[in-house]
Structures are given as structure tokens and as C-alpha cells.
C-alpha atoms as a PDB file:
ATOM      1  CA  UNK A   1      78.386  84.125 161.641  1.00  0.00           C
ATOM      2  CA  UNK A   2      76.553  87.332 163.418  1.00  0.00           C
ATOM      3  CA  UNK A   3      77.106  90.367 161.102  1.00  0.00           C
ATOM      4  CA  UNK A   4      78.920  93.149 163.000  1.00  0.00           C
ATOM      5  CA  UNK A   5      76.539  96.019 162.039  1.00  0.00           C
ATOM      6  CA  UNK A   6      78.010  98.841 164.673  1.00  0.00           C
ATOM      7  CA  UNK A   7      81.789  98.137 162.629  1.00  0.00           C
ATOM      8  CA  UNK A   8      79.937  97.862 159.487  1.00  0.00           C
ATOM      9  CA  UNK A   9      77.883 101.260 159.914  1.00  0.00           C
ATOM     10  CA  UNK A  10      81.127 102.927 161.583  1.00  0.00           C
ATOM     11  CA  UNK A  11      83.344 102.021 158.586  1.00  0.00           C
ATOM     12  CA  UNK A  12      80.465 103.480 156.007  1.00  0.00           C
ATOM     13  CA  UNK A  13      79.975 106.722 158.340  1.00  0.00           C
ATOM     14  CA  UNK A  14      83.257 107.409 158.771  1.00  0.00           C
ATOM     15  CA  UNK A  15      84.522 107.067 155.370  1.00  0.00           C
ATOM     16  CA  UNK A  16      81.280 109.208 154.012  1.00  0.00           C
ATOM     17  CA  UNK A  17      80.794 111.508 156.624  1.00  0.00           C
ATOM     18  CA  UNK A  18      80.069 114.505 154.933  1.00  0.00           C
ATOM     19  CA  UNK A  19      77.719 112.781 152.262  1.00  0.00           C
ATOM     20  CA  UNK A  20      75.816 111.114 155.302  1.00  0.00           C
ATOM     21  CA  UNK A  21      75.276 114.740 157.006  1.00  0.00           C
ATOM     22  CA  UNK A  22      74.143 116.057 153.490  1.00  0.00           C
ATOM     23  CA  UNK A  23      72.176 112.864 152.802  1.00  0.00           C
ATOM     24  CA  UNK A  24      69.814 113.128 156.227  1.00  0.00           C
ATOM     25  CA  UNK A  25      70.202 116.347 157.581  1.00  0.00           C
ATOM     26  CA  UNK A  26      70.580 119.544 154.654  1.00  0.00           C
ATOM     27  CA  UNK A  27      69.956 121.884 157.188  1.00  0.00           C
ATOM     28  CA  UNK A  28      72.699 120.621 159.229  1.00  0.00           C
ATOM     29  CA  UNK A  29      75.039 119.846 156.338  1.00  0.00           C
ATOM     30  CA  UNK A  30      75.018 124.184 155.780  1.00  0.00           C
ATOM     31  CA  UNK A  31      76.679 124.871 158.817  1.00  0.00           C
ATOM     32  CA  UNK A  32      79.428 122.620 159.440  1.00  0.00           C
ATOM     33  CA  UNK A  33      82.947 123.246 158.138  1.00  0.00           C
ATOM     34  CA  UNK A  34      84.063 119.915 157.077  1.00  0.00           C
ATOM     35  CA  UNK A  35      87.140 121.120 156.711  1.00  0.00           C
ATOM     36  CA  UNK A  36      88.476 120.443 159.742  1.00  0.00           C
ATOM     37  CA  UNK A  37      87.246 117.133 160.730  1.00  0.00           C
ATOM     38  CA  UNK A  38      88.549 114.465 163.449  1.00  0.00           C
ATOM     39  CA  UNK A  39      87.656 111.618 164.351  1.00  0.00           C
ATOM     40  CA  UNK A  40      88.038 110.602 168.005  1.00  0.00           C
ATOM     41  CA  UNK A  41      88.473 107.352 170.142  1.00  0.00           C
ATOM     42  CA  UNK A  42      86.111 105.076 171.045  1.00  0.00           C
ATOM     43  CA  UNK A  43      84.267 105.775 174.484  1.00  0.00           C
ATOM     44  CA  UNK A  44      83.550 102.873 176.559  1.00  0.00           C
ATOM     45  CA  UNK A  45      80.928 102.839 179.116  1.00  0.00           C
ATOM     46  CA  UNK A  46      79.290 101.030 181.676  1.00  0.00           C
ATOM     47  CA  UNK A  47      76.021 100.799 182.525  1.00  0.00           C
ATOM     48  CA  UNK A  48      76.665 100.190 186.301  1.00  0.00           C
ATOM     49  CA  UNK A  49      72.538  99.332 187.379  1.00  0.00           C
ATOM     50  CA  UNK A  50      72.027  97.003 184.256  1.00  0.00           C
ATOM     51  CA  UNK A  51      76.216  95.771 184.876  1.00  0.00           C
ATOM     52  CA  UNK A  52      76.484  96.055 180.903  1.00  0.00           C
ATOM     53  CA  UNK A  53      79.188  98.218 178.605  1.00  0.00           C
ATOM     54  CA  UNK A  54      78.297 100.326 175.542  1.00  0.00           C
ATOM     55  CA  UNK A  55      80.885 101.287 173.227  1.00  0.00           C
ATOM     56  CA  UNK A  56      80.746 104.426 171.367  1.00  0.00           C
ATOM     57  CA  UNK A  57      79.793 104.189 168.006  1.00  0.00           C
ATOM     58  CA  UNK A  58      81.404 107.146 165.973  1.00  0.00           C
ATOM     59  CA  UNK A  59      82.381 110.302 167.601  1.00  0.00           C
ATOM     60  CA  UNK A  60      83.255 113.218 165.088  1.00  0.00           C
ATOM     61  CA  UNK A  61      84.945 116.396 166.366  1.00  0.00           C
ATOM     62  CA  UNK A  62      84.558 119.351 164.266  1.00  0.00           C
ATOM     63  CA  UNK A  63      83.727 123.399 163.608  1.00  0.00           C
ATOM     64  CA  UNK A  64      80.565 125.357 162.732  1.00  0.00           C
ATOM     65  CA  UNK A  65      81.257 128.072 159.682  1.00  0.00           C
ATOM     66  CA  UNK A  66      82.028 131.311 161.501  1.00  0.00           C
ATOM     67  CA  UNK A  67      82.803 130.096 165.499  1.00  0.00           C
ATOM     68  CA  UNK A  68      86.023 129.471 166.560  1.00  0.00           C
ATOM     69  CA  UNK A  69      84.197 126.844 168.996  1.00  0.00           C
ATOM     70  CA  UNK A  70      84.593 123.020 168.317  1.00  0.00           C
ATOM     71  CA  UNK A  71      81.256 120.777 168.400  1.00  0.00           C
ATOM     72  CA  UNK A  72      80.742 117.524 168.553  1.00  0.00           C
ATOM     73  CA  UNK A  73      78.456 114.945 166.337  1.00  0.00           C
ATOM     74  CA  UNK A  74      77.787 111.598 167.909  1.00  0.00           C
ATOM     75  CA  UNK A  75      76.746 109.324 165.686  1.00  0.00           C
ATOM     76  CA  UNK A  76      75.352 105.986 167.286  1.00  0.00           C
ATOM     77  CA  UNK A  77      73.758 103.234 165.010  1.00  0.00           C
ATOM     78  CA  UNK A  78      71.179 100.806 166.615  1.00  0.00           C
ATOM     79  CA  UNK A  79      70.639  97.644 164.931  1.00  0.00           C
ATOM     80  CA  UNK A  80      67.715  96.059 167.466  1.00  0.00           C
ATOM     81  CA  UNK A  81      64.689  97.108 169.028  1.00  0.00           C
ATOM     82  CA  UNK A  82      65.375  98.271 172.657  1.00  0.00           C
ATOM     83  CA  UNK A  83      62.967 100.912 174.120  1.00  0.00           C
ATOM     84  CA  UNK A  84      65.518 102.410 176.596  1.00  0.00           C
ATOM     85  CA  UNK A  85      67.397 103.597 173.378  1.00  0.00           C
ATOM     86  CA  UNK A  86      66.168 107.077 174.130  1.00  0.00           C
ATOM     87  CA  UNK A  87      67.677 106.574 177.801  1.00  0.00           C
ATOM     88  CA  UNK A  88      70.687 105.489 176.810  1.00  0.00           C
ATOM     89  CA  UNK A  89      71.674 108.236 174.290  1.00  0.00           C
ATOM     90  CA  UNK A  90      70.853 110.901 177.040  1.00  0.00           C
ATOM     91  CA  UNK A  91      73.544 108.896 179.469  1.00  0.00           C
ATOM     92  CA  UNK A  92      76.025 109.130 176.386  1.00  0.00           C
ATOM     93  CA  UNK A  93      75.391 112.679 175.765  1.00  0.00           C
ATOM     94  CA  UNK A  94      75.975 113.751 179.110  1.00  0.00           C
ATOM     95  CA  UNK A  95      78.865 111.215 179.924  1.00  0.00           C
ATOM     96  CA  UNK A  96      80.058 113.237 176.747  1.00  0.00           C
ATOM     97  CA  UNK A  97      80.058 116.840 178.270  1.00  0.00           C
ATOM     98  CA  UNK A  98      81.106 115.763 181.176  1.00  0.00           C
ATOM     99  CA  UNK A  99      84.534 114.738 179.769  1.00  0.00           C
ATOM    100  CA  UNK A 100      84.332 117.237 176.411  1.00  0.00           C
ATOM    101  CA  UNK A 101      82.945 120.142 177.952  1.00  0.00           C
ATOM    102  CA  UNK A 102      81.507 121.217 174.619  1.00  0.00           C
ATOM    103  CA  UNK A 103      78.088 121.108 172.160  1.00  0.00           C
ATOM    104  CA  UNK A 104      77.147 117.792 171.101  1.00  0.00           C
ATOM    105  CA  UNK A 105      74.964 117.099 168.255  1.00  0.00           C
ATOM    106  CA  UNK A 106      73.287 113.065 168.944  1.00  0.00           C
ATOM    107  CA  UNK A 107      72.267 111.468 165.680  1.00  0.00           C
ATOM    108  CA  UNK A 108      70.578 108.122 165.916  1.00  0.00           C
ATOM    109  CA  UNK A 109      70.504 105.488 162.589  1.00  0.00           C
ATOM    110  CA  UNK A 110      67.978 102.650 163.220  1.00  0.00           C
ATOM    111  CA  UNK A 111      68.939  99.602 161.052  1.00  0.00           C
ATOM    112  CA  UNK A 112      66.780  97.242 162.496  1.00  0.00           C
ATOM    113  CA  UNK A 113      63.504  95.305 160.340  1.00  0.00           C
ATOM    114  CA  UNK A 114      60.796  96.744 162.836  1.00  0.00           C
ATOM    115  CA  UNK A 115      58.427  99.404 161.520  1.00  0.00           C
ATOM    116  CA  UNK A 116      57.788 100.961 164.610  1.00  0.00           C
ATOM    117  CA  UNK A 117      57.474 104.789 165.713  1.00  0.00           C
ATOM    118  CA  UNK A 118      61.054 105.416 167.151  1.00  0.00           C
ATOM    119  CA  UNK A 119      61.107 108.380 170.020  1.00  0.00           C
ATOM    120  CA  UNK A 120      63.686 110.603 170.251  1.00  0.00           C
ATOM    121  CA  UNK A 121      63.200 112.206 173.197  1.00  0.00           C
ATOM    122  CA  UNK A 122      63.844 111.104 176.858  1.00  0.00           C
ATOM    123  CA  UNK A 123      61.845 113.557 179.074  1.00  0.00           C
ATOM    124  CA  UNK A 124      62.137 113.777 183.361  1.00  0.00           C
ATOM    125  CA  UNK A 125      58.936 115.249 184.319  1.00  0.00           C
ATOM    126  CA  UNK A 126      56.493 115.789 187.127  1.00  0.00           C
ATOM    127  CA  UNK A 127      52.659 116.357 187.635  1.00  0.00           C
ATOM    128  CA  UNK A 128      54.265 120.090 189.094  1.00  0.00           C
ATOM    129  CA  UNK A 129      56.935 120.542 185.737  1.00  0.00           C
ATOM    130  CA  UNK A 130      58.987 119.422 183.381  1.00  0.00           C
ATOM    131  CA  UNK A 131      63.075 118.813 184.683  1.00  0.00           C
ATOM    132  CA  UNK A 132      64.637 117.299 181.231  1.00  0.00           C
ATOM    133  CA  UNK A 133      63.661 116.989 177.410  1.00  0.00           C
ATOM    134  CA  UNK A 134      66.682 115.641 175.389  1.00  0.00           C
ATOM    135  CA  UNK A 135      66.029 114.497 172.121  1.00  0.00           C
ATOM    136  CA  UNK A 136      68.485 113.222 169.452  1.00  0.00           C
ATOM    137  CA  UNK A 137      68.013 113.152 165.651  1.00  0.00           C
ATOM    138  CA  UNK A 138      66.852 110.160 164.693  1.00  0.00           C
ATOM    139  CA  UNK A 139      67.128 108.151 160.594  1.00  0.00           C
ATOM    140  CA  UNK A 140      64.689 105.309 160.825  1.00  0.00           C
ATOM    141  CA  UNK A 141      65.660 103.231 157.620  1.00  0.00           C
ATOM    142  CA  UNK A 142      63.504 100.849 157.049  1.00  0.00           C
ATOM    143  CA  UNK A 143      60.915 103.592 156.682  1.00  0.00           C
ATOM    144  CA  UNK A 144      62.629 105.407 153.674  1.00  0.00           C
ATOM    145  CA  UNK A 145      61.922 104.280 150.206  1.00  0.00           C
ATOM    146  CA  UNK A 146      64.595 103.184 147.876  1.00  0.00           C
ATOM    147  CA  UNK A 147      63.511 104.224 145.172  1.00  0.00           C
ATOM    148  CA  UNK A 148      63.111 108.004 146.407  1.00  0.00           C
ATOM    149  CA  UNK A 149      66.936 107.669 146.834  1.00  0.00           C
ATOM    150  CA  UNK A 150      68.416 106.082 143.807  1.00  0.00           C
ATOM    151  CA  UNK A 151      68.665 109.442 141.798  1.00  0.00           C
ATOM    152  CA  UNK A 152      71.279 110.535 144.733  1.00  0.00           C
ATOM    153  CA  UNK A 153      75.051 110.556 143.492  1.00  0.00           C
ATOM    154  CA  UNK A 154      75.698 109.747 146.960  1.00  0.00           C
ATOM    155  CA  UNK A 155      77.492 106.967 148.218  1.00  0.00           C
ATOM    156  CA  UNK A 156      75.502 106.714 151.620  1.00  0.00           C
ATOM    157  CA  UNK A 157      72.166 106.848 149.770  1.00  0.00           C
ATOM    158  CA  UNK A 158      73.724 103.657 147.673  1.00  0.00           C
ATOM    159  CA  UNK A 159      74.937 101.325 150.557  1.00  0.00           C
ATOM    160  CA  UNK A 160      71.862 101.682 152.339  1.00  0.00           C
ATOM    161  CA  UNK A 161      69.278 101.190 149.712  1.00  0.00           C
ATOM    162  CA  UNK A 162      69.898  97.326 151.266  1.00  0.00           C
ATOM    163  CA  UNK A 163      68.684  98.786 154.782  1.00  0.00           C
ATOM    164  CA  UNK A 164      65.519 100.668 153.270  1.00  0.00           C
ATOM    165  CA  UNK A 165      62.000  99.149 152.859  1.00  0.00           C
ATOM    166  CA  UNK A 166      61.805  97.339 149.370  1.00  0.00           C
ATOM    167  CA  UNK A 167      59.847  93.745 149.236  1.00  0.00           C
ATOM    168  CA  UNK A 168      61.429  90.583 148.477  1.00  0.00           C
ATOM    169  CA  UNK A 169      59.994  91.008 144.976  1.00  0.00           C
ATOM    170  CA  UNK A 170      61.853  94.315 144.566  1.00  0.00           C
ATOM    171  CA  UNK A 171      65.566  92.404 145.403  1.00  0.00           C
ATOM    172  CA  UNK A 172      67.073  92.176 141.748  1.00  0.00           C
ATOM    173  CA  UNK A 173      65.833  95.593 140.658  1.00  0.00           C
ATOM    174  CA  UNK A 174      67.426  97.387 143.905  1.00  0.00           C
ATOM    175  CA  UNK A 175      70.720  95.708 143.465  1.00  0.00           C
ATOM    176  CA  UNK A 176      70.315  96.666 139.595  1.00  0.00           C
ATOM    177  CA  UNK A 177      69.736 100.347 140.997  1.00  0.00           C
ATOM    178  CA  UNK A 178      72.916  99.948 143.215  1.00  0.00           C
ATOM    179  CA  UNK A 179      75.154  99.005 140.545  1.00  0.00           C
ATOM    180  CA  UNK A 180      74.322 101.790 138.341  1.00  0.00           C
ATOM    181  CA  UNK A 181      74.719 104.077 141.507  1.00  0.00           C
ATOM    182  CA  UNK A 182      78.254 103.115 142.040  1.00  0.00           C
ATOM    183  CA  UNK A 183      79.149 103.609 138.022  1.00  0.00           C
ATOM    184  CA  UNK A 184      77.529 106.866 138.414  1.00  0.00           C
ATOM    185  CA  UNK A 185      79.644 107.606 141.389  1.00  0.00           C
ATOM    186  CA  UNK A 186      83.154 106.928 139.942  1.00  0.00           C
ATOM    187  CA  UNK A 187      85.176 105.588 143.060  1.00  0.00           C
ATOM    188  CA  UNK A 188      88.333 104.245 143.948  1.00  0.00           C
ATOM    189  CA  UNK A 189      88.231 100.434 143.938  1.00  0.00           C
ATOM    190  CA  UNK A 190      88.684 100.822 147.977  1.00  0.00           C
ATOM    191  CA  UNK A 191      85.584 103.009 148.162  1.00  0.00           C
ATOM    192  CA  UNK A 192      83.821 100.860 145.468  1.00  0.00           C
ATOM    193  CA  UNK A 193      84.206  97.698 147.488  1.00  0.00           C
ATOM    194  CA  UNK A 194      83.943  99.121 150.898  1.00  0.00           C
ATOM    195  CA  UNK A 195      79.743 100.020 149.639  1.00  0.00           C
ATOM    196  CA  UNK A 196      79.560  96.687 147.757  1.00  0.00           C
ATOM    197  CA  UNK A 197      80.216  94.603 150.859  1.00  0.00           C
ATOM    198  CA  UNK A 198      78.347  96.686 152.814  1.00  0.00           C
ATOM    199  CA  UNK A 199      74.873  96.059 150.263  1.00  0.00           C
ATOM    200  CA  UNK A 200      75.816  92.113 150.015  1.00  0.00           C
ATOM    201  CA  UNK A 201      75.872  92.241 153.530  1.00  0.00           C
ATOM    202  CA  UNK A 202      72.361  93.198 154.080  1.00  0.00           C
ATOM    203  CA  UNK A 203      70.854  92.381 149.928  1.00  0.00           C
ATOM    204  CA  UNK A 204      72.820  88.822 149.300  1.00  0.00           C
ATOM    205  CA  UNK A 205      71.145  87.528 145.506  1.00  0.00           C
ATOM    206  CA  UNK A 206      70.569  83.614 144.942  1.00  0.00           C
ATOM    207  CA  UNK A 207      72.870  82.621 142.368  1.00  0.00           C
ATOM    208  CA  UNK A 208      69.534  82.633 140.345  1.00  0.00           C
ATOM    209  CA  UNK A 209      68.652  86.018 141.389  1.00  0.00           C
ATOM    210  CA  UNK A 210      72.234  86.923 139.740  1.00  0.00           C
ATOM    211  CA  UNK A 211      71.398  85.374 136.666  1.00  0.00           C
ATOM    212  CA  UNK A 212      68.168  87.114 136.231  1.00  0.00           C
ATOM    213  CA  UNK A 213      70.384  90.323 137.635  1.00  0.00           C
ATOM    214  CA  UNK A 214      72.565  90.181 134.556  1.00  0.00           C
ATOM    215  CA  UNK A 215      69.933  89.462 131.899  1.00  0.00           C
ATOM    216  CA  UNK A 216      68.233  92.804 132.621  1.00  0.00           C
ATOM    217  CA  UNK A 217      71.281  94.146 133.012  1.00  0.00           C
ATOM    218  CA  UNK A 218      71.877  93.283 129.467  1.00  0.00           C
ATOM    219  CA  UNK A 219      68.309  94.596 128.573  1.00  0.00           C
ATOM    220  CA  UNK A 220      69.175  98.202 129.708  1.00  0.00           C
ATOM    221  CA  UNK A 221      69.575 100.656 127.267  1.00  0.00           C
ATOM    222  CA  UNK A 222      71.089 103.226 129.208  1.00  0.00           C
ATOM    223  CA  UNK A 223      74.565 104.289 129.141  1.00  0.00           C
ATOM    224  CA  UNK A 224      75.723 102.742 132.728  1.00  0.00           C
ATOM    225  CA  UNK A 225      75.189  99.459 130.849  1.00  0.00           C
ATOM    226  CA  UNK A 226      78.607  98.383 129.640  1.00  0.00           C
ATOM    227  CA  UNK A 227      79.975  99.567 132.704  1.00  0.00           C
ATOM    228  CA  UNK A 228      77.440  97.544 135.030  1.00  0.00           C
ATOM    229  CA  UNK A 229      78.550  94.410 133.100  1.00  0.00           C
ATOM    230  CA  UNK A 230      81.786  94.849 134.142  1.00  0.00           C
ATOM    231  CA  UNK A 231      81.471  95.821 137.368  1.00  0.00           C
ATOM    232  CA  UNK A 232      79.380  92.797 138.076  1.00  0.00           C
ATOM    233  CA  UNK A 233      81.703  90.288 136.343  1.00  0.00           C
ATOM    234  CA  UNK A 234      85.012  91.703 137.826  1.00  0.00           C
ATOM    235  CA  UNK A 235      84.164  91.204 141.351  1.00  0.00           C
ATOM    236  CA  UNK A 236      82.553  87.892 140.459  1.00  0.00           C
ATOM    237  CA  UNK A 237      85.927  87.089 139.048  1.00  0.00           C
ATOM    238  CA  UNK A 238      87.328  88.444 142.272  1.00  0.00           C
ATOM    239  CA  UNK A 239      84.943  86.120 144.232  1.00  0.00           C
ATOM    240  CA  UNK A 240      85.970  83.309 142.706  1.00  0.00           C
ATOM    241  CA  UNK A 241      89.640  83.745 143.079  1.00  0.00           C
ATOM    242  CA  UNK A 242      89.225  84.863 146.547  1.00  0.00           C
ATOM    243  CA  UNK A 243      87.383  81.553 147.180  1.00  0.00           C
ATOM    244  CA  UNK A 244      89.849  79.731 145.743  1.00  0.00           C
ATOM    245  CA  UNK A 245      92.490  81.535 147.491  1.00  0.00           C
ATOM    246  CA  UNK A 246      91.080  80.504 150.910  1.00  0.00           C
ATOM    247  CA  UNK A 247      90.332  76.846 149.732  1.00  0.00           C
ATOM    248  CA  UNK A 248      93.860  76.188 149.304  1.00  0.00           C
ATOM    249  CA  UNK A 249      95.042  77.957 152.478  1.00  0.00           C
ATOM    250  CA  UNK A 250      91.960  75.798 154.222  1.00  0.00           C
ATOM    251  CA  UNK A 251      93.031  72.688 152.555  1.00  0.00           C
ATOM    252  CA  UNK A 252      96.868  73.614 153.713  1.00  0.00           C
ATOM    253  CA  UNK A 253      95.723  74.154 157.188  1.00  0.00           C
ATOM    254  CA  UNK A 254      93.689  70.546 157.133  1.00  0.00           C
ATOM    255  CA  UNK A 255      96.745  69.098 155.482  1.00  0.00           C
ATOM    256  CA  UNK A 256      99.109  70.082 158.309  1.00  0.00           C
ATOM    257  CA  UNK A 257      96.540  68.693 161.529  1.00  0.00           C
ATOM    258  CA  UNK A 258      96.666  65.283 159.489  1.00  0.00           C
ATOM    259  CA  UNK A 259     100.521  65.561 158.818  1.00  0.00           C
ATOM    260  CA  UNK A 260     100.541  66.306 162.765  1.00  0.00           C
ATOM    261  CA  UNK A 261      98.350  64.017 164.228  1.00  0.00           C
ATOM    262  CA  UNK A 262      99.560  61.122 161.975  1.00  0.00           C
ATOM    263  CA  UNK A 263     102.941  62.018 163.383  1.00  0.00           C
ATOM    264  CA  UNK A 264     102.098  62.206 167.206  1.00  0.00           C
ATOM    265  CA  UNK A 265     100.411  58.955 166.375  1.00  0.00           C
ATOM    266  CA  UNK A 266     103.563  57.138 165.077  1.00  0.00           C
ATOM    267  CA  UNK A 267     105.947  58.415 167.899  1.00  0.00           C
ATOM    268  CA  UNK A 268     102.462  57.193 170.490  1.00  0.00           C
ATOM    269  CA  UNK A 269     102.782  53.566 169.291  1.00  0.00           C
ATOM    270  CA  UNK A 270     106.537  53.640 169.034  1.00  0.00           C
ATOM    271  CA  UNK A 271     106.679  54.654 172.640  1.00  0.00           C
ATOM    272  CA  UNK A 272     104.245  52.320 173.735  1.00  0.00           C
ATOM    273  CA  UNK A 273     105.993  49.432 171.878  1.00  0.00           C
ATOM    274  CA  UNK A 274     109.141  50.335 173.638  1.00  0.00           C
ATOM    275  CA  UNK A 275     107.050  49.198 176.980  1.00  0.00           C
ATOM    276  CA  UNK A 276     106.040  52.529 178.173  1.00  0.00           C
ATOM    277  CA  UNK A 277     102.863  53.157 179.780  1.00  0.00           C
ATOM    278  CA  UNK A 278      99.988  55.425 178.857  1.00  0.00           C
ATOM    279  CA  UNK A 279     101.238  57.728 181.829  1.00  0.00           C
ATOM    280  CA  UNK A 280     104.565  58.125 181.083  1.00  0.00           C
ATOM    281  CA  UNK A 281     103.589  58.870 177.273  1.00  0.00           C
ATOM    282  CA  UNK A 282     101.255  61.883 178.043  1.00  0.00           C
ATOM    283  CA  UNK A 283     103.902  63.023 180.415  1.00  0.00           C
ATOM    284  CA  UNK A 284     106.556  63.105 177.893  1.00  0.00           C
ATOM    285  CA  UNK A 285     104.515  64.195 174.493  1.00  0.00           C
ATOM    286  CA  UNK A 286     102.426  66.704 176.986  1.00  0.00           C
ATOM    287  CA  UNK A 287      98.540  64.916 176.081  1.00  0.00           C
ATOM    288  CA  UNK A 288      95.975  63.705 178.571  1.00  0.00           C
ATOM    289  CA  UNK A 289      95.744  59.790 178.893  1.00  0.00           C
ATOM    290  CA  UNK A 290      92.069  59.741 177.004  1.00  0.00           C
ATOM    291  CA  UNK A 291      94.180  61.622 174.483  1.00  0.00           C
ATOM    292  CA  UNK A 292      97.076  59.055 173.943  1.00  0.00           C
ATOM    293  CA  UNK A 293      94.966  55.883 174.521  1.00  0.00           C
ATOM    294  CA  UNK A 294      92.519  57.312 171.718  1.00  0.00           C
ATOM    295  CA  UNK A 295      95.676  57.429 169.234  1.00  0.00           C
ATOM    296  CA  UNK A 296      96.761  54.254 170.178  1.00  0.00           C
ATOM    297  CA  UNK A 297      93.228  52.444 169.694  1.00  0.00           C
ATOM    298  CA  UNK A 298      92.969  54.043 165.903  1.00  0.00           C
END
């Protein structure tokens, strides 16, 4: 199943707003008033020349300390390489004003695996002078390093250690990092699980690779210890029940097409004992004829 990283990233911005402003941009962080947040509707559109849609990822209405004016922060996460990115932010930030009529602030997060040097400016420009420079501010992942984050008692920092660079050999000891992150943190279970799907999302351990997990976990000798342990056997308690839970509803589901079909089957040859034809049968039980002479042949 294709992961849904735009809903995924939306979800974690949107809950952790604030701590993803302070997290990436300080400077930026000092002059909003998060105090009077909103979060608007999606914006749809469409790309008429390439005959594609875009969907808005996150669009965040809010106040600067001291104006009375309303700005707003667009927050767009790309999850693939695409090197009209730059192009395309421009079109959203002036399809924006258009309709708002206000001061946007763009923000970019690149999720994707590439190491590449993003730009994050779109320029129009002649040999005689320069028409446009728009730039955005851009968070290219891959390119921060976990561990310069781990000390962070944010909950941003902690879902995306799984979308920083680490190597595979690095995979037990980040998640180990990310568990003591979200003791540290002290969330609702809500909160708690929202961050822990998002990291097994992105950082998903070999049943192995949990086994070695909890052995150093048991190792530690830090406080967070105890609290790790539980963390990581309640919600493989939850796991399991969860998986059971959707066992039985799959094996109720795959119970009730056999009850069904065995059923259509029965009143099939009963009909067709009675003399009727194939034709008449799909008329009446509402199947095609490759349908009822397949029931009748089993």
C-alpha cells in the first residue's frame, strides 16, 4: 500500500505547529502570536498547461506580535524529486494573494531519500533585468542529522528523526533515541501514538531488530528506562490485539462471501433442476450467464 506522506506530514504539522516553527525557523518562531491560530481549507488547483491538480498541503492563518494584520504560513511538504517544485510554489503563492489578499510566508519540507541541493528560488529574468525572485523557506531532511536533534523536547524533532539521514546500521539506536524522546515528552496517548505511527511509518524494525531494541533497552542505565520498557511493550500488546481484532472481522467478512455464494449456489441448481435455463436464472437472481453456469459446473 503507497504511504500517504502529504496526510501523514499534514496531521504531524498541524497538530505541532508551533513546535515545528520553533524547531526550523527560531527567528520566525519570535514573531508570531500563536495565540490566535486557524487553520484553513484545503485549496485545490489546477495546473491547466500540464492538465494536473495540486492540493494544498497546510494553510495556517495567523498574527504577527504587535500588527493587527493577519499573515499567512503555507506549509507544503514534497515527498519526490520534481525540479519545477520551485515553479510550482510561486503559482501557489500567488494563486494565494490573489484570493487572500494578504502576506504569505511559503515553507517547503523535503521528505524525499535524494541528497540533492534543493533551490528555493524561482527567478524571471532577462539579459536587460531581473522581473521576479520568489523564494520559499525550504527544510531538506534527509540532510539533518539525528543525532543533532535527539536532545530536543520537541515532538517534531522526534517523528522525524525517521526522515533524517542515519544509515541502516544506525536503525535500532534511532528508534532507541525516539522512545526515550517521547517519555521525555510526556503526551497524551493521542499525541503519543499520532508520532509513533508516524516513525514506524518511515523506521519499521525486523522483529529481530525489536529484539535487539529491547535488550539495550534493558542495558540503559538511565532513568527513561523503566518507562521505555513499557512504552514498547504496551503498544506491542496493542499490536497484537489490534491484529487480532481485524483477523476476526477478516475471517467474519470471508465467512459471510462463503455463506453467500454457497447459498446463491444452492438456489442456482435448484432452479436449474426445476428445468430452467441458464438465461432465465441470471435474469431472475440478477448474474451474468458465465456467472451462473460457473456455479452450476462446481
Amino acid at each position: 500500500m503507497a504511504i500517504d506522506h502529504d496526510r501523514l506530514f499534514k496531521e504531524l504539522i498541524q497538530t505541532f505547529f508551533e513546535e515545528f516553527i520553533l524547531l526550523f525557523f527560531p527567528d520566525m518562531h519570535e514573531h508570531i502570536d500563536f495565540r490566535h491560530l486557524s487553520f484553513l481549507s484545503e485549496e485545490l488547483f489546477t495546473d491547466v498547461t500540464a492538465g494536473e491538480k495540486y492540493r494544498v498541503d497546510l494553510l495556517v492563518q495567523t498574527k504577527l506580535k504587535g500588527e493587527d494584520g493577519l499573515i499567512i504560513v503555507h506549509v507544503e511538504n514534497q515527498s519526490y524529486v520534481q525540479p519545477s517544485f520551485p515553479e510550482r510554489m510561486f503559482v501557489y503563492f500567488s494563486r494565494l494573494f490573489e484570493k487572500y489578499r494578504t502576506r504569505i510566508v511559503p515553507i517547503a519540507v523535503f521528505s524525499y531519500d535524494a541528497f540533492r541541493d534543493e533551490p528555493s528560488v524561482f527567478s524571471i529574468e532577462f539579459p536587460f533585468g531581473e522581473v521576479l525572485h520568489f523564494r520559499f523557506f525550504p527544510v531538506e531532511l534527509r540532510k539533518q542529522h539525528w543525532r543533532n536533534y535527539i536532545r530536543r523536547d520537541n515532538p517534531v524533532a522526534a517523528a522525524l528523526l525517521s526522515q533524517m539521514g542515519y544509515t541502516e546500521s544506525e536503525r535500532i539506536e534511532l528508534k532507541k533515541e525516539f522512545l526515550r524522546m517521547l517519555v521525555r515528552l510526556e503526551l497524551d496517548e493521542a499525541r503519543q501514538r499520532l508520532l509513533l505511527g508516524f516513525f514506524e511509518t518511515y523506521v519499521k524494525l525486523s522483529e529481530e531488530e525489536e529484539q535487539q531494541l529491547q535488550r539495550e533497552v534493558k542495558a540503559m542505565e538511565t532513568k527513561e528506562k523503566e518507562k521505555v520498557l513499557e512504552l514498547i511493550i504496551s503498544y506491542e500488546q496493542k499490536g497484537r490485539k489490534e491484529g487480532l481484532e481485524e483477523g476476526i472481522q477478516q475471517g467474519m467478512k470471508e465467512g459471510m462471501k462463503q455463506g453467500i455464494k454457497q447459498g446463491m449456489k444452492q438456489l442456482v441448481c435448484n432452479m436449474a433442476r426445476k428445468g430452467m435455463t441458464v438465461e432465465e436464472i441470471a435474469h431472475l437472481v440478477d448474474l451474468s450467464r458465465e456467472e451462473v453456469r460457473r456455479l452450476l459446473e462446481e
